[in-house]
Protein backbone atom coordinates (compact mmCIF):
# COMPACT_ATOMS: atom_id res chain seq x y z
CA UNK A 1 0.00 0.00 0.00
CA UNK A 2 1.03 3.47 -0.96
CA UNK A 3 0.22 6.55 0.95
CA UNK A 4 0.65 10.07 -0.96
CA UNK A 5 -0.20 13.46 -0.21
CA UNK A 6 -0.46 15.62 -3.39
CA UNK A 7 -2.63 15.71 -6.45
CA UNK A 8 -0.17 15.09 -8.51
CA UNK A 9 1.45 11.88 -7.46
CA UNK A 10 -2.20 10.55 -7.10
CA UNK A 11 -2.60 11.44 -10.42
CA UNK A 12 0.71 9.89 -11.64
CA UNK A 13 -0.14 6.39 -9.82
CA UNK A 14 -3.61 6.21 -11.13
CA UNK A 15 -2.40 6.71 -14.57
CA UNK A 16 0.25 3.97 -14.12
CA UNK A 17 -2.84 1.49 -13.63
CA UNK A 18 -4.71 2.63 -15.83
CA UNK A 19 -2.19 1.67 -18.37
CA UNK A 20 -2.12 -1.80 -17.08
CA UNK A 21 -6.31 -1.79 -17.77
CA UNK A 22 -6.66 -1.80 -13.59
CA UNK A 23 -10.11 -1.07 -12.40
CA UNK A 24 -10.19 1.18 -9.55
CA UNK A 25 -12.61 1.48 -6.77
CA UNK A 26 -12.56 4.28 -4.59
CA UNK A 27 -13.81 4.98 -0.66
CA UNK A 28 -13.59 8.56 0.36
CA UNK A 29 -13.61 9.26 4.21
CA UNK A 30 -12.63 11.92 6.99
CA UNK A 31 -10.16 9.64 8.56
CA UNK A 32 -10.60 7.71 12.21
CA UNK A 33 -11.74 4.88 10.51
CA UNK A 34 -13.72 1.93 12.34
CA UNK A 35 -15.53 -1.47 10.82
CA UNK A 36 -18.05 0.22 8.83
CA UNK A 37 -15.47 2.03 6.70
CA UNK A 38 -13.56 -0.89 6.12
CA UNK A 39 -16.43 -2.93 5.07
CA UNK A 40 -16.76 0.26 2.14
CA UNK A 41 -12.70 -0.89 1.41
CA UNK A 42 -13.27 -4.63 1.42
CA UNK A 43 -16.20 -4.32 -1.18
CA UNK A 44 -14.05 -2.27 -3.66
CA UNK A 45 -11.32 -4.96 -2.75
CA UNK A 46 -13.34 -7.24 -4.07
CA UNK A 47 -15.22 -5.20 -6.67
CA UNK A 48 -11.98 -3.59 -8.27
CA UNK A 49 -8.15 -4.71 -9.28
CA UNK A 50 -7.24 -1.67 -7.25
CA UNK A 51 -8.66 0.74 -4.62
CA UNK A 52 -7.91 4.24 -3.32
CA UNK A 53 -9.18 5.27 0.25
CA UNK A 54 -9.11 9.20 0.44
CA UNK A 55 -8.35 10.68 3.73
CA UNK A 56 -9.33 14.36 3.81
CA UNK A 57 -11.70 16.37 6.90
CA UNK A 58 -12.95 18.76 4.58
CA UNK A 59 -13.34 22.29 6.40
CA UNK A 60 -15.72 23.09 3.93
CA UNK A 61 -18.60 20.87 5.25
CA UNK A 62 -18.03 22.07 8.63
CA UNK A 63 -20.65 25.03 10.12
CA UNK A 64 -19.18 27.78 11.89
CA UNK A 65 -20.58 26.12 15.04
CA UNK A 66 -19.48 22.67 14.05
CA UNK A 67 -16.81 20.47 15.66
CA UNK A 68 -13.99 20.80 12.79
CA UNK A 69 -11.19 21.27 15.38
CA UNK A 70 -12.11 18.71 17.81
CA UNK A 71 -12.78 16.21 15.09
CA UNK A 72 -11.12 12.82 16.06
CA UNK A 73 -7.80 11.88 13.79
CA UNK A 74 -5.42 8.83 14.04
CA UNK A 75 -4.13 8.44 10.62
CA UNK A 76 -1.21 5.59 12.36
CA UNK A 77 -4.51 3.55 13.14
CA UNK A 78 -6.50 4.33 9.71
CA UNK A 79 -3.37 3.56 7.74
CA UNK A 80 -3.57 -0.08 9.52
CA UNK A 81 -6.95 -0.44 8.65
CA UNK A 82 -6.96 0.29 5.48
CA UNK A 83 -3.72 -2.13 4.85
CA UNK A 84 -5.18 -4.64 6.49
CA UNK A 85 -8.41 -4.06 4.56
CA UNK A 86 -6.64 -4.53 1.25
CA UNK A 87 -6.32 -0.67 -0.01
CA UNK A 88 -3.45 -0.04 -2.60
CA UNK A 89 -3.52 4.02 -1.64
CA UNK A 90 -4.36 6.13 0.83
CA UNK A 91 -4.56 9.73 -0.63
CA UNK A 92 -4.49 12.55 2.48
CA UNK A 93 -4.02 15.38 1.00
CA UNK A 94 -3.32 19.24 3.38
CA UNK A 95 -6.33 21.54 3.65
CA UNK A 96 -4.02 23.80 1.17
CA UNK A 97 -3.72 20.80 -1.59
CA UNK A 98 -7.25 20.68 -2.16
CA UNK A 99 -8.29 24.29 -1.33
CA UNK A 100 -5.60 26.13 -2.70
CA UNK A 101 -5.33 30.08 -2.40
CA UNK A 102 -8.12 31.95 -4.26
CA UNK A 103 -10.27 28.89 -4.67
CA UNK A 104 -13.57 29.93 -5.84
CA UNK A 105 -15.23 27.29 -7.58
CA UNK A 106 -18.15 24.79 -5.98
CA UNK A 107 -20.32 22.80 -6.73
CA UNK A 108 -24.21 23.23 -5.19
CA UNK A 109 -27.46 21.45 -5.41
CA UNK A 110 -31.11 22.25 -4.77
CA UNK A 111 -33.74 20.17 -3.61
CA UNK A 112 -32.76 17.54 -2.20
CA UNK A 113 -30.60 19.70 -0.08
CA UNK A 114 -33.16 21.23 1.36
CA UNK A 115 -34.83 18.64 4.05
CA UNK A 116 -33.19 16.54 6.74
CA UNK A 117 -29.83 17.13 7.77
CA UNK A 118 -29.42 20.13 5.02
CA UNK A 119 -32.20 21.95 7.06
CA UNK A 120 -30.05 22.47 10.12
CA UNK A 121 -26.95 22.52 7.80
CA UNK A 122 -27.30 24.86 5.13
CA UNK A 123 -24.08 24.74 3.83
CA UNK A 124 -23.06 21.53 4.69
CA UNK A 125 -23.80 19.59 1.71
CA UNK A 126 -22.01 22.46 -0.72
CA UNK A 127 -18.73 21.41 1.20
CA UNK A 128 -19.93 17.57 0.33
CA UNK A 129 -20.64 18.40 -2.81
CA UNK A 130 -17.23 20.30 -3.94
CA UNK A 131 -14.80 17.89 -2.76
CA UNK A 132 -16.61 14.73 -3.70
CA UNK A 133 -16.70 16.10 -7.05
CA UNK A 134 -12.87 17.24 -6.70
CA UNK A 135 -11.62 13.75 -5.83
CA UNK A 136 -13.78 11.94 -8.30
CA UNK A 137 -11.77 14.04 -10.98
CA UNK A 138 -8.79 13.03 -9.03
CA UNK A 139 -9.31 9.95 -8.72
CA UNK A 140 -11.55 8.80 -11.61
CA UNK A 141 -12.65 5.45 -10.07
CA UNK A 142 -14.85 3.25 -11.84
CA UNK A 143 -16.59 2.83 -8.50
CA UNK A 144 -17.41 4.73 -5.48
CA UNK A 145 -18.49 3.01 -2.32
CA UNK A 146 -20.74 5.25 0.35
CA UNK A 147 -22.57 4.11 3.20
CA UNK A 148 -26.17 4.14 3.79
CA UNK A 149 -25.99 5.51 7.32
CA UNK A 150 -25.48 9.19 5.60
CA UNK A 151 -28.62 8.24 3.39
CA UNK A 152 -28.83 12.11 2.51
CA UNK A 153 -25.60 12.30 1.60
CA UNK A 154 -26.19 9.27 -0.81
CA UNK A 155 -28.71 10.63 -2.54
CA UNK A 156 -27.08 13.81 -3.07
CA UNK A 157 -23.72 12.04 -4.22
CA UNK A 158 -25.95 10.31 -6.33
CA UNK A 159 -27.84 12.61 -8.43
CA UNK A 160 -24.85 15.17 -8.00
CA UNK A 161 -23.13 11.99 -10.32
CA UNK A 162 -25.83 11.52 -12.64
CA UNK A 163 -26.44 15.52 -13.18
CA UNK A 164 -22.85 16.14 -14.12
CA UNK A 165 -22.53 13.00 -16.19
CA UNK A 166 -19.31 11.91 -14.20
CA UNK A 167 -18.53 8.43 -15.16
CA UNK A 168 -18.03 6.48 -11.70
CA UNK A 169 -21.13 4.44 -10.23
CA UNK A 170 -22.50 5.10 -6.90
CA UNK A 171 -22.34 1.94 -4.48
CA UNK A 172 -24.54 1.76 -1.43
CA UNK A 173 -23.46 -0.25 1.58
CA UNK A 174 -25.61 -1.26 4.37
CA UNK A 175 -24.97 0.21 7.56
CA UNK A 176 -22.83 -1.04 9.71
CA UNK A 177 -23.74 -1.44 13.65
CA UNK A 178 -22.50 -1.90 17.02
CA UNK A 179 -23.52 -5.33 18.95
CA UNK A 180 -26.22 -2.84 20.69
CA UNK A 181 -27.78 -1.30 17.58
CA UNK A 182 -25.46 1.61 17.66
CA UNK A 183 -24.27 2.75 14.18
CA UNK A 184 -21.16 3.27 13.65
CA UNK A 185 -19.67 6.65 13.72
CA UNK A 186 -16.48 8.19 14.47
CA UNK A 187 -18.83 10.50 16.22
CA UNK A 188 -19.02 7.91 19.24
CA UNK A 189 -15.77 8.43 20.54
CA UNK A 190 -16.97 12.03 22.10
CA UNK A 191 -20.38 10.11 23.92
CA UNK A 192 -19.07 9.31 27.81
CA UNK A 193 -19.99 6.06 28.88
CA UNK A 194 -23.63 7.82 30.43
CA UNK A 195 -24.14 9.08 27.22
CA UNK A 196 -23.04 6.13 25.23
CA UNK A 197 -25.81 4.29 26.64
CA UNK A 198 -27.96 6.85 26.70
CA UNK A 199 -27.76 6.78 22.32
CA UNK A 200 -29.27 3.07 22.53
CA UNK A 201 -32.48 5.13 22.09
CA UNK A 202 -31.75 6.49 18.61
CA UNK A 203 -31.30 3.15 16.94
CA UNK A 204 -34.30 1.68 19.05
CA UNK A 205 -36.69 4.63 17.56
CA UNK A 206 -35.36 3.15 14.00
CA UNK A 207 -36.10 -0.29 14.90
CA UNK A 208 -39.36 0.51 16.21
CA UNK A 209 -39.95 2.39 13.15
CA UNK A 210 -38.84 -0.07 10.76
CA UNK A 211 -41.14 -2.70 12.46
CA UNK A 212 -44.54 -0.77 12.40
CA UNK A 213 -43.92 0.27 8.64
CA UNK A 214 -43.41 -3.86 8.01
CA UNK A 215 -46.18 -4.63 9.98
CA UNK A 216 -48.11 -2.83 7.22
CA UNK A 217 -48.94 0.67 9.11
CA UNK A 218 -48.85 3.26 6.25
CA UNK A 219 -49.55 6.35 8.54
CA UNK A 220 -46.27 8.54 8.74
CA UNK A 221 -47.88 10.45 11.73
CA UNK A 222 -48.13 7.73 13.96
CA UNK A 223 -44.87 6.16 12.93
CA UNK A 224 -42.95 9.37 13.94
CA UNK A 225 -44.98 9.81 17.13
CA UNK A 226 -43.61 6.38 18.25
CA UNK A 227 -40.21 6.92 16.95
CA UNK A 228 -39.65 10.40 19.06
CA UNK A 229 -41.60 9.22 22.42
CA UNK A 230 -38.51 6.53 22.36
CA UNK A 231 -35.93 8.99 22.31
CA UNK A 232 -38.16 11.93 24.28
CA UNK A 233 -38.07 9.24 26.85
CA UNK A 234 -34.01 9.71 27.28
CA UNK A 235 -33.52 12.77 29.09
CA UNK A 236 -29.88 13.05 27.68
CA UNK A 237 -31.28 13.14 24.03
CA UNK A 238 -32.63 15.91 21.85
CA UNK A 239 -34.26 15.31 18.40
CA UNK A 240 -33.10 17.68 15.81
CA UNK A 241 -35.21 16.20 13.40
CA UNK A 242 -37.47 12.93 12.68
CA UNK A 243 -38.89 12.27 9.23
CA UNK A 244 -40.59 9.90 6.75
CA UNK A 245 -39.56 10.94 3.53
CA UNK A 246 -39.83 9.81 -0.56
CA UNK A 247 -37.07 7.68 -1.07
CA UNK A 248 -35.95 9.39 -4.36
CA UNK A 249 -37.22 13.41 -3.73
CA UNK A 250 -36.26 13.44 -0.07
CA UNK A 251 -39.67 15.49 0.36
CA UNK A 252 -42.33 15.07 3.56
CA UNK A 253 -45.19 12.31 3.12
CA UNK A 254 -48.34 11.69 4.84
CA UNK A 255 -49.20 8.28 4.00
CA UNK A 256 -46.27 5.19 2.42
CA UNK A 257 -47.40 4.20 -0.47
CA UNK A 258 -44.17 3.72 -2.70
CA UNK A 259 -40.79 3.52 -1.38
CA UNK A 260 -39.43 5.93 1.80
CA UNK A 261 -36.63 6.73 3.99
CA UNK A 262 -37.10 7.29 7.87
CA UNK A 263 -34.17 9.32 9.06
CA UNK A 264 -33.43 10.93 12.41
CA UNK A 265 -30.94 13.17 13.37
CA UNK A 266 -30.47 13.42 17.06
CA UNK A 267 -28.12 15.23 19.74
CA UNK A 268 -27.10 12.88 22.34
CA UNK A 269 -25.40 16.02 24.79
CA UNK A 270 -22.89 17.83 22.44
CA UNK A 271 -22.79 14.88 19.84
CA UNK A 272 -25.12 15.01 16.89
CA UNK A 273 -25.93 11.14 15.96
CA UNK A 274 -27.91 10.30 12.89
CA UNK A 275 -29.68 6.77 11.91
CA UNK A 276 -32.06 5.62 9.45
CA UNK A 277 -34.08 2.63 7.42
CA UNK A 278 -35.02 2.42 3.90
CA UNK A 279 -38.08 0.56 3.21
CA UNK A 280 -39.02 -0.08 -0.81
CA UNK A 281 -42.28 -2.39 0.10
C-alpha cells in the first residue's frame, strides 16, 4: 500500500494502472476509521483490481458552530486499517492541496438539499458536494463506495453523479452497527460512557420504526410519534429532526405508499448522531 499526499502523485499512480487496464474502486472518508469504513474498502477490494481510500476532513462541510477542530484523527490507526483491509492508496491530502489560495469554484445542489440534515446545515452539503466532485476528478474510479448511514448524503452524491454525467457508479453499503444497535460513527468516541448508553435510544426509535412500517402501518404520523416518544423518553437526548420521507425526492409524506426513507438526526449532549431505514415495500 502506498500513501501520498499531493494531487499530482495521485494522479501519476492512477495513470500507471490505468495503463495496465486496472479497475479502480474508490472509498472517500474523513479519517478515524472503524468497521463500517472498512467494510466500504473490502467491497471495492473485491469489486476492483485496485482501490484508493481518500483521507481528507474537509473544512468546507463544517458550520461555523461545528466540531472541525475537535474532530477525532489517528491516521497511524486508519493507515492499519486500510492495509489490512486490502487498499493499494491512501490519498491525504493538506487543507491547502485541495483548497488552494483563491479557490472559488463549488459545486451546489437544490432540492434535495433542502430537508433533513441540510435543514439544520445549510451549507453543509455544498462542502460535500465540492470535494466529492474534486476527488472523483482526481481519482476517476470506476466505483465509489458510500454508506447508507449518511442516506442524505447518498442521494445527493448520487444525483450530483448523474447531473454532471461523471462516469463512476455510486455503491450503497448497508450500515454497519455496534452489537447494541449503535451505528457506527467516528462520532461515538466524544459520547461518555452515560451518554453512550444513553444513544441506545436512537437506533431503538429506527427499529421501532422499521417494524410498524413492516407490519403494514402506512400512517407517517403515527410512525414518527412512536419513533420520538422513544428517544423523548431519554432525558440526555434531543431530536433535531425525525422524518418519513420519498425515497428518491427526499420530500415530507403523509401516507407510504411507494418507497421511503425514515431518518433521524439526534443530539445525544454535544454529539449530533444520525440513523435511518429504507423501506421499498
Amino acid at each position: 500500500m502506498i500513501i501520498v499526499n499531493t494531487i499530482q502523485d495521485a494522479r501519476k499512480q492512477i495513470k500507471l494502472w490505468r495503463k495496465s487496464s486496472c479497475s479502480i474502486g474508490f472509498v472517500p472518508t474523513m479519517g478515524f476509521l472503524h468497521e463500517g469504513h472498512g467494510s466500504l474498502i473490502k467491497n471495492s477490494v473485491n469489486d476492483n483490481d485496485k482501490t484508493v481510500v481518500s483521507i481528507f476532513v474537509n473544512p468546507m462541510q463544517f458550520g461555523p458552530r461545528e466540531d472541525l477542530s475537535s474532530y477525532p484523527r489517528d491516521f497511524d490507526a486508519d493507515s492499519v486499517m486500510c492495509n489490512d483491509a486490502g487498499a493499494d492508496m491512501i490519498f491525504c491530502p493538506t487543507d491547502t492541496e485541495m483548497y488552494p489560495d483563491g479557490f472559488c469554484s463549488y459545486v451546489d445542489m437544490s432540492g434535495l438539499t433542502n430537508s433533513l440534515c441540510g435543514k439544520s446545515r445549510p451549507t453543509h452539503f455544498r462542502g460535500v458536494c465540492t470535494v466529492v466532485c474534486k476527488l472523483f476528478n482526481i481519482v476517476t474510479a470506476d466505483r465509489a463506495y458510500f454508506g447508507q448511514k449518511d442516506a442524505q448524503q447518498l442521494a445527493v452524491i448520487r444525483r450530483m453523479a448523474r447531473d454532471l454525467s461523471m462516469d463512476t457508479e455510486i455503491i450503497a453499503c448497508p450500515t454497519m452497527r455496534e452489537t447494541d444497535g449503535l451505528a457506527k460513527s467516528s462520532r461515538n468516541s466524544y459520547l461518555s460512557p452515560e451518554e453512550r448508553k444513553a444513544a441506545q435510544v436512537v437506533s431503538r426509535a429506527i427499529f421501532e420504526g422499521e417494524r410498524l412500517v413492516k407490519q403494514g402501518e402506512t400512517g407517517t404520523a403515527k410512525i414518527l410519534r412512536l419513533m420520538e416518544d422513544i428517544v423523548l423518553a431519554e432525558t440526555h437526548a434531543k431530536i433535531d429532526y425525525i422524518e418519513i420521507v420519498d425515497l428518491y425526492t427526499l420530500e415530507k409524506i403523509e401516507e407510504i405508499n411507494g418507497p421511503i426513507l425514515a431518518a433521524a438526526a439526534v443530539y445525544i449532549g454535544k454529539t449530533r448522531l444520525i440513523d435511518n431505514f429504507m423501506y421499498e415495500g
